[in-house]
PDB file of N, CA and C in Angstrom:
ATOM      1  N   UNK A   1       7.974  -6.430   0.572  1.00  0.00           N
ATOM      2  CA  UNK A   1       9.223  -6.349   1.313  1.00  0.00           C
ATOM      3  C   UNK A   1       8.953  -5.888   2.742  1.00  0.00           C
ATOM      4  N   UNK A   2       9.534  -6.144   3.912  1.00  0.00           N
ATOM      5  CA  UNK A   2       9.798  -5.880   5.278  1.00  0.00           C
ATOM      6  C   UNK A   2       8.038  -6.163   5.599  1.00  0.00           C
ATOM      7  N   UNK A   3       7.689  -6.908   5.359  1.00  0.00           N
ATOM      8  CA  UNK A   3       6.066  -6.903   5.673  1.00  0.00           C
ATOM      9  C   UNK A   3       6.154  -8.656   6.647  1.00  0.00           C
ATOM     10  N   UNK A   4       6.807  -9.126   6.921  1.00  0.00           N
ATOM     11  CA  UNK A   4       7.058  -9.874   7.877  1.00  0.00           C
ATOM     12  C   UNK A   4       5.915 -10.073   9.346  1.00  0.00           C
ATOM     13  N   UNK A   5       5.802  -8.717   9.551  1.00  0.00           N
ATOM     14  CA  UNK A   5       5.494  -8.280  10.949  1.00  0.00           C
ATOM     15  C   UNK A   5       3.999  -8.371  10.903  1.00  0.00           C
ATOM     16  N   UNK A   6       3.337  -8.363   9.660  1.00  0.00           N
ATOM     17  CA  UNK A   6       2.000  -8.123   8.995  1.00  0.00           C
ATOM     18  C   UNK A   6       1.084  -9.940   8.895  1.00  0.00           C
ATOM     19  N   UNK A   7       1.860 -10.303   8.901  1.00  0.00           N
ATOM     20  CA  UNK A   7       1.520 -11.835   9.071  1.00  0.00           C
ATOM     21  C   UNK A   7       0.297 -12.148   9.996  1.00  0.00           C
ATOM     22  N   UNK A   8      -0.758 -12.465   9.363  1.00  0.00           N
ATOM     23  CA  UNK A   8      -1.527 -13.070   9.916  1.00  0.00           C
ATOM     24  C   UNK A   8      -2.315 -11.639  10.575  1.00  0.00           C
ATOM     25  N   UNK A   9      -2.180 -10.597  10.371  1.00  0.00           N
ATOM     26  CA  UNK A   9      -2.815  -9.741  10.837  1.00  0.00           C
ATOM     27  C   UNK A   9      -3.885  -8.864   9.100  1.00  0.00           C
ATOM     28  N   UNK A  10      -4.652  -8.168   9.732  1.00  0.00           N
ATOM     29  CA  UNK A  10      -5.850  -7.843   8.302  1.00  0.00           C
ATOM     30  C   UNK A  10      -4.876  -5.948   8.462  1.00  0.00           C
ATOM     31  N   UNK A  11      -5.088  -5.709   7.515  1.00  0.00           N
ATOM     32  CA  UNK A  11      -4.001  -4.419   7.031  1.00  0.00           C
ATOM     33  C   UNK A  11      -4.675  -3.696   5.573  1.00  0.00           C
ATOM     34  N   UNK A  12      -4.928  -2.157   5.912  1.00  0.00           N
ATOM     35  CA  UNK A  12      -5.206  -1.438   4.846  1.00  0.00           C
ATOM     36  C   UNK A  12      -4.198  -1.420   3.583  1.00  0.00           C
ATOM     37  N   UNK A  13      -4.614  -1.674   2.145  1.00  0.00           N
ATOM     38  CA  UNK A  13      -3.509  -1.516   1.141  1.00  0.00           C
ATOM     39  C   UNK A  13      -4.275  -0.617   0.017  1.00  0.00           C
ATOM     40  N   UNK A  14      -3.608  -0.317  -0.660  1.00  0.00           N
ATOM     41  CA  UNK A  14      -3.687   0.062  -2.068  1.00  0.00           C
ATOM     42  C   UNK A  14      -2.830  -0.736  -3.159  1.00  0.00           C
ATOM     43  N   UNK A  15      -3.590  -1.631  -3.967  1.00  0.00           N
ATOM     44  CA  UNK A  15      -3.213  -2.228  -4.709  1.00  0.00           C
ATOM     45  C   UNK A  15      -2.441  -1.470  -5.979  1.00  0.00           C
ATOM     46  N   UNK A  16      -1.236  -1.478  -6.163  1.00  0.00           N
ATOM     47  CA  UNK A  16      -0.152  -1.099  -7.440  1.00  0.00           C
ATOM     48  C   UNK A  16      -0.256  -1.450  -8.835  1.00  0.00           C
ATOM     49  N   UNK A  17      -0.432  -2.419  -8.514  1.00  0.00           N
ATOM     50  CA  UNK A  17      -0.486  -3.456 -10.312  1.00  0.00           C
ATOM     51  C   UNK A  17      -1.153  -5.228  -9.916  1.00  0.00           C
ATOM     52  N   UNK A  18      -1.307  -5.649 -10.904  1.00  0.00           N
ATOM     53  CA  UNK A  18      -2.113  -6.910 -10.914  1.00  0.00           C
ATOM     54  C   UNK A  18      -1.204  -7.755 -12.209  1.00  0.00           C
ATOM     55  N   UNK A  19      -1.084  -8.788 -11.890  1.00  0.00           N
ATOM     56  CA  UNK A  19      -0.164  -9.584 -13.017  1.00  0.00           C
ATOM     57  C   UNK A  19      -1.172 -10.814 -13.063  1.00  0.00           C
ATOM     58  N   UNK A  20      -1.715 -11.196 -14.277  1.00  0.00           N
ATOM     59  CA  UNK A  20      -2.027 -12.760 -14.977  1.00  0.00           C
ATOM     60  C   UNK A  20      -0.868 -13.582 -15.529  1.00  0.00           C
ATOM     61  N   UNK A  21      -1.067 -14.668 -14.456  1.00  0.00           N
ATOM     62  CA  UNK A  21      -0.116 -15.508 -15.124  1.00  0.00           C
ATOM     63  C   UNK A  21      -1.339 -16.876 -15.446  1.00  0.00           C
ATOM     64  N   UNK A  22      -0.484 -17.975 -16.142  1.00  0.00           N
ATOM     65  CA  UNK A  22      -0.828 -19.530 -16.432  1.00  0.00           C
ATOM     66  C   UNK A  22      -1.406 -20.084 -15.238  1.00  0.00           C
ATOM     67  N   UNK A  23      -1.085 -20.057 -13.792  1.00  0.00           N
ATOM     68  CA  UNK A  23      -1.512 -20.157 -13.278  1.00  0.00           C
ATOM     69  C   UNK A  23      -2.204 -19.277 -11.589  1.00  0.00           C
ATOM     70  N   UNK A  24      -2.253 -18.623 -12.121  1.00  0.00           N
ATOM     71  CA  UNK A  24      -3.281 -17.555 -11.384  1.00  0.00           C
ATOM     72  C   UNK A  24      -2.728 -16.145 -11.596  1.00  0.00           C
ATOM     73  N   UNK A  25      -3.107 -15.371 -10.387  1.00  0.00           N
ATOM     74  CA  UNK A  25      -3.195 -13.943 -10.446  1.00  0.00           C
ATOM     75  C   UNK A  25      -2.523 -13.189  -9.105  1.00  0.00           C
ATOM     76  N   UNK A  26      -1.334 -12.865  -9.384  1.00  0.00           N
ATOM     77  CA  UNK A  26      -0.405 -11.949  -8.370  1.00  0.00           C
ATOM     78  C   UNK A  26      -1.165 -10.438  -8.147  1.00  0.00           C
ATOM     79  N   UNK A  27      -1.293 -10.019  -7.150  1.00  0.00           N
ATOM     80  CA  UNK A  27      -1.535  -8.499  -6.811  1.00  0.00           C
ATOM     81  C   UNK A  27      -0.772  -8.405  -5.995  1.00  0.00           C
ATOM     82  N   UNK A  28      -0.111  -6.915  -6.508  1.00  0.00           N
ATOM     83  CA  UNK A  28       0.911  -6.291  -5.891  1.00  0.00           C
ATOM     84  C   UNK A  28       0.114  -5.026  -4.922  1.00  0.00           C
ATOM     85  N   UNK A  29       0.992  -5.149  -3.992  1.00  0.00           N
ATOM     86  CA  UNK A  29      -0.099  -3.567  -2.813  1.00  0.00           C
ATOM     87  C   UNK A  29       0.473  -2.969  -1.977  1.00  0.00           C
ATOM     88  N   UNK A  30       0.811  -1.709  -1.540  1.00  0.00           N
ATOM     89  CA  UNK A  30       1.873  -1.318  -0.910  1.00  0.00           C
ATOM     90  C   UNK A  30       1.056  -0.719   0.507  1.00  0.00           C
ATOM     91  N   UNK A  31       1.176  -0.702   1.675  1.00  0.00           N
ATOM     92  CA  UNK A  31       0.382  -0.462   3.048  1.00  0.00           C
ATOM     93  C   UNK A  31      -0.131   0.806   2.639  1.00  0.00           C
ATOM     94  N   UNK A  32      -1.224   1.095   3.033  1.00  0.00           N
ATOM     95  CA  UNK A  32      -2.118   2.635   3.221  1.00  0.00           C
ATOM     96  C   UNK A  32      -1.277   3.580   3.449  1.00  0.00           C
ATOM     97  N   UNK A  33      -0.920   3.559   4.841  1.00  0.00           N
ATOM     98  CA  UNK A  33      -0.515   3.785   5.801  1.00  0.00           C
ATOM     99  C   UNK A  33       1.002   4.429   5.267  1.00  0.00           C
ATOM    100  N   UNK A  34       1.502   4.207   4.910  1.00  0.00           N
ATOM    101  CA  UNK A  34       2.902   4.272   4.025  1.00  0.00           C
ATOM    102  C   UNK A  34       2.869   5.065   3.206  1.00  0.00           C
ATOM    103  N   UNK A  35       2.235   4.841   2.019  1.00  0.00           N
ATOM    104  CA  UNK A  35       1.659   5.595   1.124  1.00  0.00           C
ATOM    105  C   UNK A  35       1.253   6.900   1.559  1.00  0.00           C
ATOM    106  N   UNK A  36       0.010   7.117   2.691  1.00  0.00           N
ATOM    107  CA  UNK A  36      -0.270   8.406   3.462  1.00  0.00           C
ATOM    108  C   UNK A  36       1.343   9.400   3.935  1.00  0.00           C
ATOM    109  N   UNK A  37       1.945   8.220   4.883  1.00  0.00           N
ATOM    110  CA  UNK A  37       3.362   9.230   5.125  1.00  0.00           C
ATOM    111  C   UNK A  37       3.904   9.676   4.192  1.00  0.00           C
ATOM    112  N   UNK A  38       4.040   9.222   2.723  1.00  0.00           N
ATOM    113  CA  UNK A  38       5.112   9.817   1.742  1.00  0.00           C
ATOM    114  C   UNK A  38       4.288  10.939   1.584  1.00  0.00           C
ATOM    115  N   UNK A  39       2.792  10.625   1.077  1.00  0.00           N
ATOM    116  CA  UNK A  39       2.034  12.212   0.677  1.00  0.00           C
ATOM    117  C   UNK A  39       2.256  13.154   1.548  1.00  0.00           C
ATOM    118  N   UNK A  40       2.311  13.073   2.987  1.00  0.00           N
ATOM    119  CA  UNK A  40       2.243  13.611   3.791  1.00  0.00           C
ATOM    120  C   UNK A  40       4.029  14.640   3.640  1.00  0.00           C
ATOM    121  N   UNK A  41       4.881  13.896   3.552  1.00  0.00           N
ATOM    122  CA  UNK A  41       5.853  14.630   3.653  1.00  0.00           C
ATOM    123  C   UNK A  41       6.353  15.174   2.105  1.00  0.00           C
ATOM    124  N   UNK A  42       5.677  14.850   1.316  1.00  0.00           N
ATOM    125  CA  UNK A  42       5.441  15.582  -0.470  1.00  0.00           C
ATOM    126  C   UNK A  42       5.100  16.864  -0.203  1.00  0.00           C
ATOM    127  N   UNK A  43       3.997  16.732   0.540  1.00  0.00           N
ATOM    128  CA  UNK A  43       2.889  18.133   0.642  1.00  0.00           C
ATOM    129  C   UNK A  43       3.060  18.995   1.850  1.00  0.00           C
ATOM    130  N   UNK A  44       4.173  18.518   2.749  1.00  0.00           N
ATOM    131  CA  UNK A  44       3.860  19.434   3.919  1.00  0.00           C
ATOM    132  C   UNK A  44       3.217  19.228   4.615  1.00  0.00           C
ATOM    133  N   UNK A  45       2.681  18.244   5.129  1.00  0.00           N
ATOM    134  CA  UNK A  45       1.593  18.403   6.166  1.00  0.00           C
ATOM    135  C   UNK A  45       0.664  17.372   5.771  1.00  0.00           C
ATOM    136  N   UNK A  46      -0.295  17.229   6.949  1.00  0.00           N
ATOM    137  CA  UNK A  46      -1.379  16.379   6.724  1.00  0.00           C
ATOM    138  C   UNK A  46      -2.452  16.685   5.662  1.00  0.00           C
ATOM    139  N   UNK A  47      -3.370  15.989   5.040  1.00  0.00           N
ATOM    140  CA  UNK A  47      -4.120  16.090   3.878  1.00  0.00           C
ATOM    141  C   UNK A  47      -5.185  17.223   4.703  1.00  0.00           C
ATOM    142  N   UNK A  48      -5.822  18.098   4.013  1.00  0.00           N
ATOM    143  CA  UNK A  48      -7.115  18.957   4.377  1.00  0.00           C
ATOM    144  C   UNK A  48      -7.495  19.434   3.447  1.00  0.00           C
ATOM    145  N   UNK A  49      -8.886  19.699   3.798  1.00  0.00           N
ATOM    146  CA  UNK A  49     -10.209  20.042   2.460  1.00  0.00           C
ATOM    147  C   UNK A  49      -9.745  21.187   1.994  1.00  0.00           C
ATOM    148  N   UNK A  50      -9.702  21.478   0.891  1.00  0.00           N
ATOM    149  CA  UNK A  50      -9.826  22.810   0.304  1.00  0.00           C
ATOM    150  C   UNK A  50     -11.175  23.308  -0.239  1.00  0.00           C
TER     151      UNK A  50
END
């Protein structure tokens, strides 16, 4: 969804789930980048070593 803008450009993901079908294979993947902001505002702050 809203990934429009991503077209034709190379983009970090993390793949979600993987579906087999009859005729081939869907992977689902949601941006890095995205993913990082939600952790980021879960946890307070940016990621650091403990």
């Amino acid at each position: 969804d809203n990934a429009r803008k991503y077209i034709g450009s190379t983009v970090e993901v993390l793949v979600t789930s993987v579906l087999q079908t009859t005729t081939g294979r869907m992977i689902f993947t949601r941006l890095k980048e995205d993913v990082e902001k939600e952790e980021n505002v879960r946890t307070g702050g940016a990621p650091r070593a403990v």
